[in-house]
Protein backbone atom coordinates (compact mmCIF):
# COMPACT_ATOMS: atom_id res chain seq x y z
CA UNK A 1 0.50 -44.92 15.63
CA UNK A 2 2.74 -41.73 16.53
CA UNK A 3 6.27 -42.13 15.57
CA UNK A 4 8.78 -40.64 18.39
CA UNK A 5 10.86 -38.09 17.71
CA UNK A 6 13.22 -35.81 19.92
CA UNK A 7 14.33 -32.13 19.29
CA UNK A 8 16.97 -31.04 20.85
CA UNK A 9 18.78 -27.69 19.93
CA UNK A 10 22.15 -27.17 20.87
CA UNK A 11 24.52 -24.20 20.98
CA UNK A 12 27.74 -25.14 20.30
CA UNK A 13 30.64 -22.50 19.80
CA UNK A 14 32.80 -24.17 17.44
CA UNK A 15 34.58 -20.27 16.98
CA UNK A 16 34.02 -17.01 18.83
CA UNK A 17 33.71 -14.04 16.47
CA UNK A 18 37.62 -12.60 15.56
CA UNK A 19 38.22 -9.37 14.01
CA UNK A 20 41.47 -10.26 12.89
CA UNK A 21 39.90 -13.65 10.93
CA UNK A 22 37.59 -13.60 8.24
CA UNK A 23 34.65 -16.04 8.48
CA UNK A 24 34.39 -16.75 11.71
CA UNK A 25 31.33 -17.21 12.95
CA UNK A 26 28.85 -19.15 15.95
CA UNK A 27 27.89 -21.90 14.70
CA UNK A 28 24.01 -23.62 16.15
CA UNK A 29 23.78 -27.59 16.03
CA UNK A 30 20.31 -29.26 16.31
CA UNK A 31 20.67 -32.68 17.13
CA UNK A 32 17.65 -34.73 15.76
CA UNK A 33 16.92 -38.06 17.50
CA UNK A 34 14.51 -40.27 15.32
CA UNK A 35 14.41 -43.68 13.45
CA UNK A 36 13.52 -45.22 10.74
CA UNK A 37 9.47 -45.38 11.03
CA UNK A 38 9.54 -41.72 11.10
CA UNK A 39 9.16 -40.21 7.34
CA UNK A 40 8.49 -36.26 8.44
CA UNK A 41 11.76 -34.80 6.77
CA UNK A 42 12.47 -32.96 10.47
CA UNK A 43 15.31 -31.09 9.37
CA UNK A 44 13.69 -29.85 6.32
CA UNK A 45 10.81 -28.69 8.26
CA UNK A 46 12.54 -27.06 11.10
CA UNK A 47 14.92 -25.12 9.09
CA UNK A 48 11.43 -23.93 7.11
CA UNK A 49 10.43 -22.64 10.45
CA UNK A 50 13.62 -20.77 11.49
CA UNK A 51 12.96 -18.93 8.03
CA UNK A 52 9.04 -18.12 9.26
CA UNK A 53 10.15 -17.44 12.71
CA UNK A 54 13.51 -14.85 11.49
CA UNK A 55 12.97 -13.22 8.59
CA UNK A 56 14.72 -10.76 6.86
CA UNK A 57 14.83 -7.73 8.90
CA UNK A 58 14.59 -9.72 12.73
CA UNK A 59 17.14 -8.65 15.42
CA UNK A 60 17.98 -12.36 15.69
CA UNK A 61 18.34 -12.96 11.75
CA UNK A 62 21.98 -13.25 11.36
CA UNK A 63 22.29 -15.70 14.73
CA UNK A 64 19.86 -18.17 13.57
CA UNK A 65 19.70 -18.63 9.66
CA UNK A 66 20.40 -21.24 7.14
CA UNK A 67 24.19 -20.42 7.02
CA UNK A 68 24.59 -20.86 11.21
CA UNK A 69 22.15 -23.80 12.02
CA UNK A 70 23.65 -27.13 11.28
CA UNK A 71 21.31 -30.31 11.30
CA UNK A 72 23.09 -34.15 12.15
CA UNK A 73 21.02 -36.97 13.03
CA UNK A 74 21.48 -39.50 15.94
CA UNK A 75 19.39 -43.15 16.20
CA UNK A 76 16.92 -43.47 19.19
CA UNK A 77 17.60 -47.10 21.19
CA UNK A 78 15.91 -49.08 20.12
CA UNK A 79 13.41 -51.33 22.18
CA UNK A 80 15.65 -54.07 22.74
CA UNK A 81 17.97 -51.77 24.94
CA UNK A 82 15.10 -50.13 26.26
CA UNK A 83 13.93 -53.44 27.76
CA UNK A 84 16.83 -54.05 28.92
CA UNK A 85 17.76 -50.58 30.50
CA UNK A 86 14.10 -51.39 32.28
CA UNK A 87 15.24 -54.92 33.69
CA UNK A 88 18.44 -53.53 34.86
CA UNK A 89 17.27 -50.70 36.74
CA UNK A 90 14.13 -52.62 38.63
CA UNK A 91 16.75 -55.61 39.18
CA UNK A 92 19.32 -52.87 40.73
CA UNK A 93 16.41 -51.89 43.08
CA UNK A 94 15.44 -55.36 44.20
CA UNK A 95 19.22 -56.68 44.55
CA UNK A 96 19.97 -53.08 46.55
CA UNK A 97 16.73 -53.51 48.69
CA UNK A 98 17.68 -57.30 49.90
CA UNK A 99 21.05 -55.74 51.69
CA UNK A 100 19.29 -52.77 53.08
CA UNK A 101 19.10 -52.53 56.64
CA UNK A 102 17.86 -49.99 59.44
CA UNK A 103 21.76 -49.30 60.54
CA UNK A 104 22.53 -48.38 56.81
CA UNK A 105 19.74 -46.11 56.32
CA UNK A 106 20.50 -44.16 59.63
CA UNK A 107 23.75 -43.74 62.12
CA UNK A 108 22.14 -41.07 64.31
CA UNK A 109 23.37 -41.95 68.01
CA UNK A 110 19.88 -41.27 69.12
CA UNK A 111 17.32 -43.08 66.50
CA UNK A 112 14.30 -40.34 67.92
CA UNK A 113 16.35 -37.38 67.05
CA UNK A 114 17.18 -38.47 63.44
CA UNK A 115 15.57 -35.42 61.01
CA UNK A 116 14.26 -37.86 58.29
CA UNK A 117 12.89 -40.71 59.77
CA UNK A 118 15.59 -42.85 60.58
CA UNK A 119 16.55 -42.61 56.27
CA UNK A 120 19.14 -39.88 56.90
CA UNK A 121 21.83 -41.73 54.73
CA UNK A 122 18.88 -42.21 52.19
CA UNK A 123 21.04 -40.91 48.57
CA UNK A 124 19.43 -39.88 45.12
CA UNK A 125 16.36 -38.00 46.59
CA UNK A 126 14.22 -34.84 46.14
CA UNK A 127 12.94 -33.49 49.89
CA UNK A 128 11.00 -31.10 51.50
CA UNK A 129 11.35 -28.89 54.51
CA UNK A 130 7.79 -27.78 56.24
CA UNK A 131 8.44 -24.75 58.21
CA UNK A 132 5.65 -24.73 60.45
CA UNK A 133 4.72 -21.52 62.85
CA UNK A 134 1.50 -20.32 64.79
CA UNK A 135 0.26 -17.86 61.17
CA UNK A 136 0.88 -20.62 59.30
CA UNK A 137 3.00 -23.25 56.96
CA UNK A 138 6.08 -22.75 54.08
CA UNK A 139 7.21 -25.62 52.44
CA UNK A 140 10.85 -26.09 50.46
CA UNK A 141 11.55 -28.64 47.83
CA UNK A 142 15.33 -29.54 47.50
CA UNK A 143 17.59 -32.52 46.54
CA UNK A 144 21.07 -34.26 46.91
CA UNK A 145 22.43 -36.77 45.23
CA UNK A 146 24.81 -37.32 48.35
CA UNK A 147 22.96 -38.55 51.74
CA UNK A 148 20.62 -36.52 52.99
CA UNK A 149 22.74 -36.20 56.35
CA UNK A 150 25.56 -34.19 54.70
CA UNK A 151 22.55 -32.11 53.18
CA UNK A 152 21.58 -31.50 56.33
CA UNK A 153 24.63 -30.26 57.73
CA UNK A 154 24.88 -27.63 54.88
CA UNK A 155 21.11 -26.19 55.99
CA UNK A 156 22.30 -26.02 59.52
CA UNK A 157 24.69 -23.64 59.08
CA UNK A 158 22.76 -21.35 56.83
CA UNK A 159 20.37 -21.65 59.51
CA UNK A 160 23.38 -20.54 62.18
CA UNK A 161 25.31 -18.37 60.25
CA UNK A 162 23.62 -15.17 58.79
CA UNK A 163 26.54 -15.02 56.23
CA UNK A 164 25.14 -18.15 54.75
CA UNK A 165 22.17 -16.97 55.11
CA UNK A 166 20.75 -16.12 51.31
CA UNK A 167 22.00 -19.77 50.48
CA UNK A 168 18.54 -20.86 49.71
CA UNK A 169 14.89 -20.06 50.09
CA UNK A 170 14.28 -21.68 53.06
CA UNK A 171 17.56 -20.18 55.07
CA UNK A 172 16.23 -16.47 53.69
CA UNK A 173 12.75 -17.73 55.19
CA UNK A 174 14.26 -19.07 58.44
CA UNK A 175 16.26 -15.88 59.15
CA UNK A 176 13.26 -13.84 58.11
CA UNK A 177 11.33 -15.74 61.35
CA UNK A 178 14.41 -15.71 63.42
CA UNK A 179 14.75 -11.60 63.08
CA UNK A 180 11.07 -11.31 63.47
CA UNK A 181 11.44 -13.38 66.83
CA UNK A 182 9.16 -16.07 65.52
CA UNK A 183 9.32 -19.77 67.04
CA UNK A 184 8.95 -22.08 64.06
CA UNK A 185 9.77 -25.74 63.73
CA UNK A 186 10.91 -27.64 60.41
CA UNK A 187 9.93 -31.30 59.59
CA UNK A 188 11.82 -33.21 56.72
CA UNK A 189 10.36 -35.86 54.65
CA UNK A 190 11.33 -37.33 51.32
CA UNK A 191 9.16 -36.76 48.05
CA UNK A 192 10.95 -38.56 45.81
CA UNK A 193 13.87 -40.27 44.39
CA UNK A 194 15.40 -40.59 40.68
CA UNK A 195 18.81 -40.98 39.57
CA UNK A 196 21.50 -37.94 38.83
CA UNK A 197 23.55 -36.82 35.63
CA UNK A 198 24.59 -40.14 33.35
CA UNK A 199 27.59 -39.50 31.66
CA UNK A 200 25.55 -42.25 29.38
CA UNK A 201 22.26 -41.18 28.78
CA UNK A 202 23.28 -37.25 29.56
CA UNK A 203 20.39 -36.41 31.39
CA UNK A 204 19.78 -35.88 35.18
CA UNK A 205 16.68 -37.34 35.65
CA UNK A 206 17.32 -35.59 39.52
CA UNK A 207 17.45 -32.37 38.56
CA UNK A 208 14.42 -32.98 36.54
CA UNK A 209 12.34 -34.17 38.92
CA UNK A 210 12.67 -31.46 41.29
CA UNK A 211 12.29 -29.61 38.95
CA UNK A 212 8.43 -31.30 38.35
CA UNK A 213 7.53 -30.19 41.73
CA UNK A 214 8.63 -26.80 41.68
CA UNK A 215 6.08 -26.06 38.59
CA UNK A 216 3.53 -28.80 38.91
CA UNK A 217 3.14 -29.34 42.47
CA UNK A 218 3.14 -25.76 44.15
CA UNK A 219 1.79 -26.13 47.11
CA UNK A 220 4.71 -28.06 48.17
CA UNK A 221 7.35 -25.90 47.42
CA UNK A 222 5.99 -22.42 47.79
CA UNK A 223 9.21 -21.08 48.68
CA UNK A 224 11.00 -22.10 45.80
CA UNK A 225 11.19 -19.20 43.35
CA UNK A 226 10.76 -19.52 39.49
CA UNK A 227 14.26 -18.21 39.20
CA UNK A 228 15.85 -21.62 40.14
CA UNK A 229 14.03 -23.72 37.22
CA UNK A 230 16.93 -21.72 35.00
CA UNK A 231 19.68 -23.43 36.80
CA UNK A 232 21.97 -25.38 35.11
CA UNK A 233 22.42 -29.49 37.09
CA UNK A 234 25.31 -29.33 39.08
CA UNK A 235 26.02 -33.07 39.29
CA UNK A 236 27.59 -33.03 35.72
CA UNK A 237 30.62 -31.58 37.20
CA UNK A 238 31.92 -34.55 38.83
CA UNK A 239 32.58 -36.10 34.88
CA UNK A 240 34.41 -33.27 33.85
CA UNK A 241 38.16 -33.77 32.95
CA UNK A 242 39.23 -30.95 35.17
CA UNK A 243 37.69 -32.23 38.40
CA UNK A 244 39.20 -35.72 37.47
């Protein structure tokens, strides 16, 4: 059986570099998530290849070294809460689903003209936009963790205003057609949907996902760029004391 265990490396700046003080350095936690059934010494072994990795001599030797990595150790949960983290989520989804109703899911004054299928209120999802024109097809994988209707009215006005229009890859693609004098039409539909950032578990499990199809699933976002797998999740704003 394979024990479970979870690197994480962290760069925390416990003190910026001072000329004026003596010994003050950048300091580099790794956080090492295990428990009890796992007897690999992973601290020993990772500091063992930090040595291998920058030895004496490497451009990157004095940032990561024996003297500026620092190991702690945090306890997985164990399967009791796991269970129960399960139970809570799949009851959340069946106790949500019994109140749902057409009029929550969509307030569009005309049902036909609603752009996702009558789910335009529809929160927590990862979507794509087809842009569809006589050459050919583009598709564009995005998410909010608001509804998709005030999502909607942001890509609007990159797609009417050309100073909004490097926003994202699909408003750079749509004013690309639009200055070629191409007719193109865009359907919406939703891929997916996952939770955002946990101030609990700290993870965004959003961001993540979309971030799944960007690399895994190309042909339905090819005209996301690479570029926006480096970006850091926005959601984790909204639990930070200055925005309280």
């Amino acid at each position: 059986m394979h024990c479970i265990a979870e690197l994480v490396l962290k760069n925390v700046p416990l003190a910026y570099y001072c000329p004026n003080q003596s010994g003050c350095m950048l300091n580099h936690f790794m956080r090492v998530k295990t428990n009890m059934r796992v007897k690999t010494n992973l601290g020993k072994k990772f500091l063992r290849i930090v040595c291998e990795c920058f030895p004496k001599g490497h451009p990157l030797r004095p940032i990561f070294n024996r003297n500026t990595l620092k190991l702690s150790y945090s306890c997985m949960p164990n399967a009791k809460s796991t269970i129960d983290t399960h139970n809570k989520r799949l009851l959340k989804q069946i106790n949500s689903g019994e109140n749902i109703t057409d009029a929550s899911l969509c307030n569009c004054r005309k049902k036909e003209d609603c752009p996702l299928e009558n789910q335009c209120l529809t929160r927590g999802i990862v979507y794509q936009a087809t842009v569809t024109t006589e050459q050919g097809s583009e598709c564009y994988v995005g998410l909010t963790d608001t509804d998709f209707k005030s999502r909607f009215a942001n890509h609007k006005q990159s797609f009417r205003n050309e100073a909004y229009s490097n926003q994202t890859e699909l408003s750079k693609h749509v004013w690309q057609l639009k200055k070629a004098k191409v007719d193109y039409t865009i359907k919406w539909k939703i891929l997916d949907r996952a939770q955002s950032y946990s101030n609990a578990t700290k993870r965004c499990k959003l961001c993540t996902l979309e971030k799944f199809y960007i690399i895994c699933k190309r042909e339905l976002a090819t005209l996301n760029k690479r570029t926006e797998l480096a970006s850091t999740c926005r959601h984790v704003n909204k639990f930070l004391l200055k925005n309280t």
